[in-house]
Protein backbone atom coordinates (compact mmCIF):
# COMPACT_ATOMS: atom_id res chain seq x y z
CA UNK A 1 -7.92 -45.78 21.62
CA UNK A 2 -7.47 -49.49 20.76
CA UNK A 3 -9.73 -50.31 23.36
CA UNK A 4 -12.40 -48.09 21.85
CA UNK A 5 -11.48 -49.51 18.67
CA UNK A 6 -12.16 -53.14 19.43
CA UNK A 7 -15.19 -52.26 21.44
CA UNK A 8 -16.99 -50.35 18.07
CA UNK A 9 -15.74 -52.70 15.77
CA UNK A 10 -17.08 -55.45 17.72
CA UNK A 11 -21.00 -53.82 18.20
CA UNK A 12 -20.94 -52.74 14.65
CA UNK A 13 -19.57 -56.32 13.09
CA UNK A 14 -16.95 -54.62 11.43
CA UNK A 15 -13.05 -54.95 11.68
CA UNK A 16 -11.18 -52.18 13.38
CA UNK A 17 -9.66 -51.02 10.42
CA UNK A 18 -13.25 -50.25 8.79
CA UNK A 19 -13.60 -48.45 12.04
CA UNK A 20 -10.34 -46.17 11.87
CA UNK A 21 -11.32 -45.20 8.16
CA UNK A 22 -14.80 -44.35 9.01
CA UNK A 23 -13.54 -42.20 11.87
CA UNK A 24 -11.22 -40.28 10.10
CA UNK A 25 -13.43 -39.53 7.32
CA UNK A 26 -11.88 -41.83 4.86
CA UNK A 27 -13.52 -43.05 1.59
CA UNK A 28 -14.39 -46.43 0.05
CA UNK A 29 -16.77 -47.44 2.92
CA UNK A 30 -20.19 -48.55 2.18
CA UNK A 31 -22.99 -46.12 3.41
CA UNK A 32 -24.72 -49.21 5.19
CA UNK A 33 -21.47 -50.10 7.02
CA UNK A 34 -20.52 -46.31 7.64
CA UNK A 35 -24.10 -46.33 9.55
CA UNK A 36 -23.05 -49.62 11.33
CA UNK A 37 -20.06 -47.92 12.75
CA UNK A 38 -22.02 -44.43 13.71
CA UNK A 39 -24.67 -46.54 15.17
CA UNK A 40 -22.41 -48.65 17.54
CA UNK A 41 -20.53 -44.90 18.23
CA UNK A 42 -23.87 -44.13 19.69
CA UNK A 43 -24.89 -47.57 21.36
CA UNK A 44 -21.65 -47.31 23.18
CA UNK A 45 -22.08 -43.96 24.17
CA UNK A 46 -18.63 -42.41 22.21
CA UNK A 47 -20.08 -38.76 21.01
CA UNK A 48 -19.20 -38.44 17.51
CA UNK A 49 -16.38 -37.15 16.13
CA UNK A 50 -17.62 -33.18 14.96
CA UNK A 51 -17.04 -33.92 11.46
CA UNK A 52 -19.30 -36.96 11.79
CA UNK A 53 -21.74 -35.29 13.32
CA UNK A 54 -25.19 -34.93 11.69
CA UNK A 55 -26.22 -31.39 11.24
CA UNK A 56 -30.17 -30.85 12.54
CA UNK A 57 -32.70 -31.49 10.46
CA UNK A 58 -34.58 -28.96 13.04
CA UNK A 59 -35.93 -28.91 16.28
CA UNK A 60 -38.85 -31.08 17.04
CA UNK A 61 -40.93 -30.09 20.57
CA UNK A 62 -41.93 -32.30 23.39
CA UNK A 63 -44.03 -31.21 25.76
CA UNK A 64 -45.19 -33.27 28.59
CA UNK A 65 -47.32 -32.73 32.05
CA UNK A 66 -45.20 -32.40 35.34
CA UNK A 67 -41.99 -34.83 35.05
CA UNK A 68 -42.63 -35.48 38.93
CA UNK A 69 -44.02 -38.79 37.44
CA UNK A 70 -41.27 -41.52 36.48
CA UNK A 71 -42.81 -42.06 33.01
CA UNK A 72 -42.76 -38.95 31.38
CA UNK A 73 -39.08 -38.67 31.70
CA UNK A 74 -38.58 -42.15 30.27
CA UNK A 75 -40.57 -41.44 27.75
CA UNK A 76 -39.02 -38.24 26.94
CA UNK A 77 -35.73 -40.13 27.26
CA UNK A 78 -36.93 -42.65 24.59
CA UNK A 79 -38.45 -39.84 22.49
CA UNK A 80 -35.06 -37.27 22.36
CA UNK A 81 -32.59 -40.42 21.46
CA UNK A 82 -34.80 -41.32 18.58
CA UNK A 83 -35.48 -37.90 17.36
CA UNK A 84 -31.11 -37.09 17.79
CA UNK A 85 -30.32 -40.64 15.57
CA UNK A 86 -32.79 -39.19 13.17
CA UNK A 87 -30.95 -35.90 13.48
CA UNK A 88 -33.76 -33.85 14.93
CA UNK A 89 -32.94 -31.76 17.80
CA UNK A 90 -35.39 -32.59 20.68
CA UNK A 91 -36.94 -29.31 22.79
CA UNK A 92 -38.27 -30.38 25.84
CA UNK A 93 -41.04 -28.59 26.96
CA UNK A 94 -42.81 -29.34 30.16
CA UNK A 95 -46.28 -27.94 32.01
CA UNK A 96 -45.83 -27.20 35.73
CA UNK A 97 -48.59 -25.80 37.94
CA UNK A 98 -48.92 -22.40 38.05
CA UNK A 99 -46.73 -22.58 34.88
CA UNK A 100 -46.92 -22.52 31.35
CA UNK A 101 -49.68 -23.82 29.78
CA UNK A 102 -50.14 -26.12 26.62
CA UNK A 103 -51.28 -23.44 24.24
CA UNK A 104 -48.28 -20.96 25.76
CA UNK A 105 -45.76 -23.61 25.06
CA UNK A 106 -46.89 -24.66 21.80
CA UNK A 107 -47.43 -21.14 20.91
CA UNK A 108 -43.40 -20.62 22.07
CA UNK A 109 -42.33 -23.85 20.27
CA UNK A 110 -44.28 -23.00 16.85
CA UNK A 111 -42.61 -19.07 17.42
CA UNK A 112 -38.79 -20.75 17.30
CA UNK A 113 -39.99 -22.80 13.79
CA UNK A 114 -40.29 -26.47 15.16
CA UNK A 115 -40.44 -29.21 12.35
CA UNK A 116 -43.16 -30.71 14.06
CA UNK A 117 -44.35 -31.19 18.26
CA UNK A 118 -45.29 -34.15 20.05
CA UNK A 119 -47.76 -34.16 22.70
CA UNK A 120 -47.67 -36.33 26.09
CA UNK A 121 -50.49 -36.81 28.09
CA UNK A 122 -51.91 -33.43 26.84
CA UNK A 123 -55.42 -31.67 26.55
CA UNK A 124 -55.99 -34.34 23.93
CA UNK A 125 -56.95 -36.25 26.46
CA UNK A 126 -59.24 -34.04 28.59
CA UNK A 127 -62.81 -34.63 27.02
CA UNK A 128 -63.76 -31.47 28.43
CA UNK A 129 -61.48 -29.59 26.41
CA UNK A 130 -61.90 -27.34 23.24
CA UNK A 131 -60.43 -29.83 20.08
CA UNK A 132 -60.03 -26.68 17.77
CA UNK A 133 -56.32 -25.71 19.05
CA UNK A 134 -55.47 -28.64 17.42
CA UNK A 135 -57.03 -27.18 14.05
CA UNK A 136 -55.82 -24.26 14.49
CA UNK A 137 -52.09 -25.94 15.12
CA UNK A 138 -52.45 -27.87 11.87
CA UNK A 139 -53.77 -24.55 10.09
CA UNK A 140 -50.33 -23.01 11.12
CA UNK A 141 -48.70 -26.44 8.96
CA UNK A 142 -46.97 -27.91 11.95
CA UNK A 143 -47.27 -31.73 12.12
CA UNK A 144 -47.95 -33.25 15.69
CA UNK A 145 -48.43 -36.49 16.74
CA UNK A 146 -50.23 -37.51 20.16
CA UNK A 147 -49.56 -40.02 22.95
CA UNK A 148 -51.74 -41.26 25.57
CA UNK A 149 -55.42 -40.24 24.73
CA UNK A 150 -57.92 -40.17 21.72
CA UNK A 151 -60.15 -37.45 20.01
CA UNK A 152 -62.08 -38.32 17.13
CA UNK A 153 -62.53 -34.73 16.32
CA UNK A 154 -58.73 -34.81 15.85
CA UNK A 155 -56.75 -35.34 12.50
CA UNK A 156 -53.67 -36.64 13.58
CA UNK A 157 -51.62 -40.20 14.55
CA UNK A 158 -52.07 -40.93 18.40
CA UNK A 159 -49.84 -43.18 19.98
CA UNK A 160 -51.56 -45.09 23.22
CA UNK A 161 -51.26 -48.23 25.47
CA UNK A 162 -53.90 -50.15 26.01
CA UNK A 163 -55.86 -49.00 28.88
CA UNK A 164 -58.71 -51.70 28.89
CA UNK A 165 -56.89 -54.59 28.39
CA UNK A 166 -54.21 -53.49 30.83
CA UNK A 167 -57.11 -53.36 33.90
CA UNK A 168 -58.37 -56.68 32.43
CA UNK A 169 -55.19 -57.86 33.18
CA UNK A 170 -54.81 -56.76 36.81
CA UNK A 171 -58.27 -58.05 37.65
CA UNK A 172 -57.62 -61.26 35.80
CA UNK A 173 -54.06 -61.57 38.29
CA UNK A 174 -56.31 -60.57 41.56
CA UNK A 175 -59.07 -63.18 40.83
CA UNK A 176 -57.06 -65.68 40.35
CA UNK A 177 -55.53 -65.03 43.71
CA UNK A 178 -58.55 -65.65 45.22
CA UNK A 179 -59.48 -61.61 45.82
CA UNK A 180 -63.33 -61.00 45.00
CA UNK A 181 -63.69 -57.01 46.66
CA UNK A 182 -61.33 -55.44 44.12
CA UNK A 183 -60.79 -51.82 43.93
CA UNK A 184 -59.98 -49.31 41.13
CA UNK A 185 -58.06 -46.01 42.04
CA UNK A 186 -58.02 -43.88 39.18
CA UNK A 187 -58.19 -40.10 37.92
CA UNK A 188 -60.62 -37.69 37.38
CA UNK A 189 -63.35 -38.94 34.65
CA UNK A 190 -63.10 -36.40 32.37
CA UNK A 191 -59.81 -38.30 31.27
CA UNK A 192 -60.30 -40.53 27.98
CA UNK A 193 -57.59 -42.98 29.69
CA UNK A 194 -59.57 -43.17 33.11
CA UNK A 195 -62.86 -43.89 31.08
CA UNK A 196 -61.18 -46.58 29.19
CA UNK A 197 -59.50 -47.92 32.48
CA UNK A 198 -63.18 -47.93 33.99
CA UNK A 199 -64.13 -49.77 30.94
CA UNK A 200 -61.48 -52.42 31.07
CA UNK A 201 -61.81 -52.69 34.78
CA UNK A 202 -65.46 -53.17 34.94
CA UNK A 203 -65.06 -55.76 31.95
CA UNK A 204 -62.76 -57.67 33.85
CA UNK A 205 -64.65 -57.66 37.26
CA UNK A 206 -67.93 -59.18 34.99
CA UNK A 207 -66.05 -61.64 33.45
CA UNK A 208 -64.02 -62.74 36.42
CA UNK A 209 -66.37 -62.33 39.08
CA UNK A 210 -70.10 -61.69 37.45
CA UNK A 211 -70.01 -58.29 38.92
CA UNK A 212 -72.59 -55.88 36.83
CA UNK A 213 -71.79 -52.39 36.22
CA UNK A 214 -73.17 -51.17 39.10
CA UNK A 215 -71.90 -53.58 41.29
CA UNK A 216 -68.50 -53.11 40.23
CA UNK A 217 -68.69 -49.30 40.08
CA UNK A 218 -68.92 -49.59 43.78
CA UNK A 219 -65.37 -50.20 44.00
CA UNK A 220 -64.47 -47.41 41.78
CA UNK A 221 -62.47 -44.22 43.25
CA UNK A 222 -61.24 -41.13 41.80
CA UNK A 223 -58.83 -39.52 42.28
CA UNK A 224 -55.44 -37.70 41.41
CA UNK A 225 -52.38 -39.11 39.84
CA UNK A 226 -50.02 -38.21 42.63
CA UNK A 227 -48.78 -40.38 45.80
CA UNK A 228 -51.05 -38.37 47.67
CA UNK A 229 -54.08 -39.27 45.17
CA UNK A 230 -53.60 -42.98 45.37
CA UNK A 231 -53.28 -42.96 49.09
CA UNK A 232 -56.58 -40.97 49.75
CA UNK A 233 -58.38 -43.42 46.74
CA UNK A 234 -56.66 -45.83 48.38
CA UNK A 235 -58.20 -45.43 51.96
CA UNK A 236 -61.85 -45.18 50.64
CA UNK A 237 -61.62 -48.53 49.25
CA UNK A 238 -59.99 -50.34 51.85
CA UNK A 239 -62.93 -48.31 54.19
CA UNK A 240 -65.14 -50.43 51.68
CA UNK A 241 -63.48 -53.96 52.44
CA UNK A 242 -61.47 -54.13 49.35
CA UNK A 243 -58.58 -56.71 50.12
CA UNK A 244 -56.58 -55.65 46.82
CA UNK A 245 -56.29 -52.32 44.85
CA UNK A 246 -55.52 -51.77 40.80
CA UNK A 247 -54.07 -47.89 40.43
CA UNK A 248 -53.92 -46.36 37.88
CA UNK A 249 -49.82 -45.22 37.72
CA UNK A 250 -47.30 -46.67 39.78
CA UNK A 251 -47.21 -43.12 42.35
CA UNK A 252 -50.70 -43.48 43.20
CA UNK A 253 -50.01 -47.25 43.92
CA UNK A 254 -46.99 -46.34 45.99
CA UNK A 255 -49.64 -43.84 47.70
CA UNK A 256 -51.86 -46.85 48.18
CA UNK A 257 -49.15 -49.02 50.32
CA UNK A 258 -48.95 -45.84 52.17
CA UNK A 259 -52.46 -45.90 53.21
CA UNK A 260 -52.24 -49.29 54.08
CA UNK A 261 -49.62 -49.12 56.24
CA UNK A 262 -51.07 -46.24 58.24
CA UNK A 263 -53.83 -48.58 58.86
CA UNK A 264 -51.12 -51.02 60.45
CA UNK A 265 -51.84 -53.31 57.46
CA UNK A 266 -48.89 -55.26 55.70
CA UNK A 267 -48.52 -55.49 51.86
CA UNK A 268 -48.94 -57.85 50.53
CA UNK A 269 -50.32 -60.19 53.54
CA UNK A 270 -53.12 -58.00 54.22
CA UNK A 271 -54.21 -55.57 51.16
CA UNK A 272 -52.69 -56.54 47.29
CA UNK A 273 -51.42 -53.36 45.54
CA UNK A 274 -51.08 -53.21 41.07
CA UNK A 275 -49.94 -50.14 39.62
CA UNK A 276 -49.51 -48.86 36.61
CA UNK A 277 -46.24 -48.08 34.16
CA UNK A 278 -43.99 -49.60 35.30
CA UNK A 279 -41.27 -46.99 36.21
CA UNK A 280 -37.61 -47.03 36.47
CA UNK A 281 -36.91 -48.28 39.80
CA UNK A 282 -40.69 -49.29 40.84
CA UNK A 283 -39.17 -52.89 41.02
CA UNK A 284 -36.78 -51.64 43.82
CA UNK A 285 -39.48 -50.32 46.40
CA UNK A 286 -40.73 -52.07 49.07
CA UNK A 287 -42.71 -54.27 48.04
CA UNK A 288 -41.52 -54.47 44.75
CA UNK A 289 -44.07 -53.69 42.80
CA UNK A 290 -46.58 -56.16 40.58
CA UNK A 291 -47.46 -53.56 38.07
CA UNK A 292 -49.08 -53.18 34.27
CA UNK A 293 -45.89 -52.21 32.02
CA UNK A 294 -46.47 -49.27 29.56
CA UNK A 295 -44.64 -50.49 26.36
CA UNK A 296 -42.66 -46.80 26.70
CA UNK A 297 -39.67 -48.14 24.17
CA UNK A 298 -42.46 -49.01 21.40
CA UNK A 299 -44.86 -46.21 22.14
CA UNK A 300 -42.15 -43.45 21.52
CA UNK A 301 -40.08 -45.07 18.58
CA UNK A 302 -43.68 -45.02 17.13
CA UNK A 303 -44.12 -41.33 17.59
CA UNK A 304 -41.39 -40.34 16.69
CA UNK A 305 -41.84 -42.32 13.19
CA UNK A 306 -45.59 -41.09 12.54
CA UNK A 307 -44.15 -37.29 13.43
CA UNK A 308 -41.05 -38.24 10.61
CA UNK A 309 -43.93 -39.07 8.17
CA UNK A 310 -45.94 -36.51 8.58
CA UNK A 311 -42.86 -34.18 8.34
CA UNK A 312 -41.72 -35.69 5.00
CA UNK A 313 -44.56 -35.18 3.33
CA UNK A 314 -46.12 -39.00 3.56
CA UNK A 315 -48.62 -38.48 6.89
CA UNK A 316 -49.10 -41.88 8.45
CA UNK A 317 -52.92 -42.83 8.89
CA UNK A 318 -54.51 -40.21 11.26
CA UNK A 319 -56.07 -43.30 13.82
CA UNK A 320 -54.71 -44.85 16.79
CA UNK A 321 -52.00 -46.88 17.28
CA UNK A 322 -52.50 -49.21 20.10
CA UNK A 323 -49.82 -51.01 22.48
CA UNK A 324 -50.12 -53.47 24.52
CA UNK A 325 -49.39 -54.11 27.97
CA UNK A 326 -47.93 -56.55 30.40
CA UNK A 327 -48.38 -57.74 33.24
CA UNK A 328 -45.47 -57.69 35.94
CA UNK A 329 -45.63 -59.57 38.69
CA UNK A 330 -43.38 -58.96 41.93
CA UNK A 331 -44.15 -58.70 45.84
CA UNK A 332 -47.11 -56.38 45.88
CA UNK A 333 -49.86 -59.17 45.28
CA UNK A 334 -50.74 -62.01 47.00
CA UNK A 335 -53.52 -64.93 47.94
CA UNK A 336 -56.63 -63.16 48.78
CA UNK A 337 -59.08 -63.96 51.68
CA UNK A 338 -60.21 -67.07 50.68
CA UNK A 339 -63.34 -66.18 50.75
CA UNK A 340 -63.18 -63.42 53.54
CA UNK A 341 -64.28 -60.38 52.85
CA UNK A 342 -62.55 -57.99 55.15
CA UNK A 343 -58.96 -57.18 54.84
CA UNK A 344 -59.39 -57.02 58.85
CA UNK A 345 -59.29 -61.03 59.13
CA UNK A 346 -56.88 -63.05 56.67
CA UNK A 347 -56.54 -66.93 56.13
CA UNK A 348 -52.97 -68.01 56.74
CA UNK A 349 -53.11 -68.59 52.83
CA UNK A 350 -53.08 -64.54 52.37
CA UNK A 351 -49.15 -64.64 53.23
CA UNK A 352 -47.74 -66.30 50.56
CA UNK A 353 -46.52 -63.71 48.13
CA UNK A 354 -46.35 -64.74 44.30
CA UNK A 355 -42.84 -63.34 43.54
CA UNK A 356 -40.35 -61.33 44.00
């Protein structure tokens, strides 16, 4: 107990003492430093004492696609601690296929009175779908906030990285390692974040390389955002002499050293691999991977804020809020051809790797 002690009186800058009255519900504390001490209880992972304990302010829903994909559970992670501190109680809520779908479980969360539902990677992003759910949601007076596409027939905050300047970025890191046949595996079009991907990569390839549209959209593959996905993308392009590959998540890249490798290529001698995300433990495969970071930390904190607003009463501006990415280089990239322009025949030059 003395041990815990010293350990929360330390994170919350507080002497033990302050600590032992706040746990045992004793007065004359300050609020601030009474939130110091529950804050640190939290940070160090203690759970509360009961009588501490915040009751719920309600249940807030989170649904996300398929959590087969490293990111959504991060961000759900991210998303469910900052709704609990705010003393929401997070309902995860999570499309399968040949599950439920996002109508049935927003229809189920709305039925158990949610405070308010945030959306993941939803229909929001499909431009082929119908935007009036989303009216009809608001109609019902439940507040929502959206990550990871855009609608302008939409009223509501969306929360989104930066899809454009995030390809920009890989293509900038390829061309400067000498690569000039770049390739772009990505999901189906319909997606708002593949067409601003396309957009960002196509930007990129003109600026770097003086690549038109055209050109560039030769090097373009779609596909689906599974390891499977990126290998199959993945083979097309390196059919079509591409000697490195941008994907579009960090499972379709993973997918793309796959294909390589069946081809009895190495990467990154041969064939330079980006994904996308960043996911818990992408820096352990092999290669580790060079990848685009998703700012997840920022990106939910923000959601969860904008839903807060728009639950109190104060609705933050219905427009996008934009993240950016970085760029994070490992053992996936490397010189390209020097000039070459078949990943068949490499320059000595293509085996140095940029990091590790």
């Amino acid at each position: 107990m003395t041990a815990r002690l010293a350990d929360i009186a330390a994170q919350a800058g507080v002497s033990e003492a302050t600590v032992s009255r706040v746990l045992n519900g004793k007065p004359g504390v300050a609020a601030a430093t009474r939130e110091s001490v529950l804050a640190a209880l939290d940070v160090l992972g203690y759970e509360r004492p009961v009588r501490l304990r915040q009751r719920s302010a309600g249940l807030v829903g989170l649904i996300t696609p398929e959590l087969d994909n490293p990111i959504f559970p991060a961000l759900a992670q991210v998303i469910g601690q900052d709704l609990t501190r705010q003393g929401y109680t997070p309902v995860l809520a999570t499309q399968t296929p040949g599950g439920s779908t996002e109508d049935e479980l927003t229809e189920m969360l709305v039925d158990r009175g949610v405070s308010g539902i945030i959306f993941v990677s939803g229909l929001h992003a499909d431009t082929s779908a119908d935007m009036q759910r989303y009216d009809q949601l608001r109609g019902q007076g439940v507040p929502f906030v959206l990550i990871n596409g855009f609608s302008p027939k939409v009223r509501a905050p969306f929360v989104s990285p930066d899809d454009r300047a995030a390809m920009r970025l890989a293509v900038t890191h390829l061309a400067a390692l000498g690569h000039t046949r770049i390739g772009l595996a990505v999901g189906p079009k319909r997606f708002v974040p593949v067409l601003r991907k396309i957009e960002g990569f196509q930007r990129g390839m003109q600026e770097q390389l003086g690549l038109d549209e055209a050109e560039s959209g030769e090097f373009i593959q779609h596909s689906l955002y599974t390891l499977e996905g990126g290998q199959a993308a993945a083979s097309a392009l390196i059919e079509r002499g591409c000697t490195a590959v941008v994907c579009a998540s960090d499972m379709m890249a993973l997918g793309a050293i796959r294909a390589a490798r069946q081809r009895g290529l190495a990467v990154p001698r041969d064939i330079s691999v980006v994904g996308f995300d960043d996911s818990p433990l992408i820096a352990f495969t092999d290669p580790p991977l060079t990848t685009i970071r998703q700012p997840v930390q920022s990106m939910g904190q923000a959601a969860v804020r904008a839903l807060l607003e728009e639950i109190g009463g104060t609705p933050a501006p219905h427009s996008e809020f934009i993240f950016l990415p970085e760029l994070v280089v490992r053992g996936s990239t490397a010189s390209g051809p020097q000039g070459q322009q078949s990943s068949s025949r490499r320059s000595p030059a293509a085996e140095v790797p940029t990091g590790g």
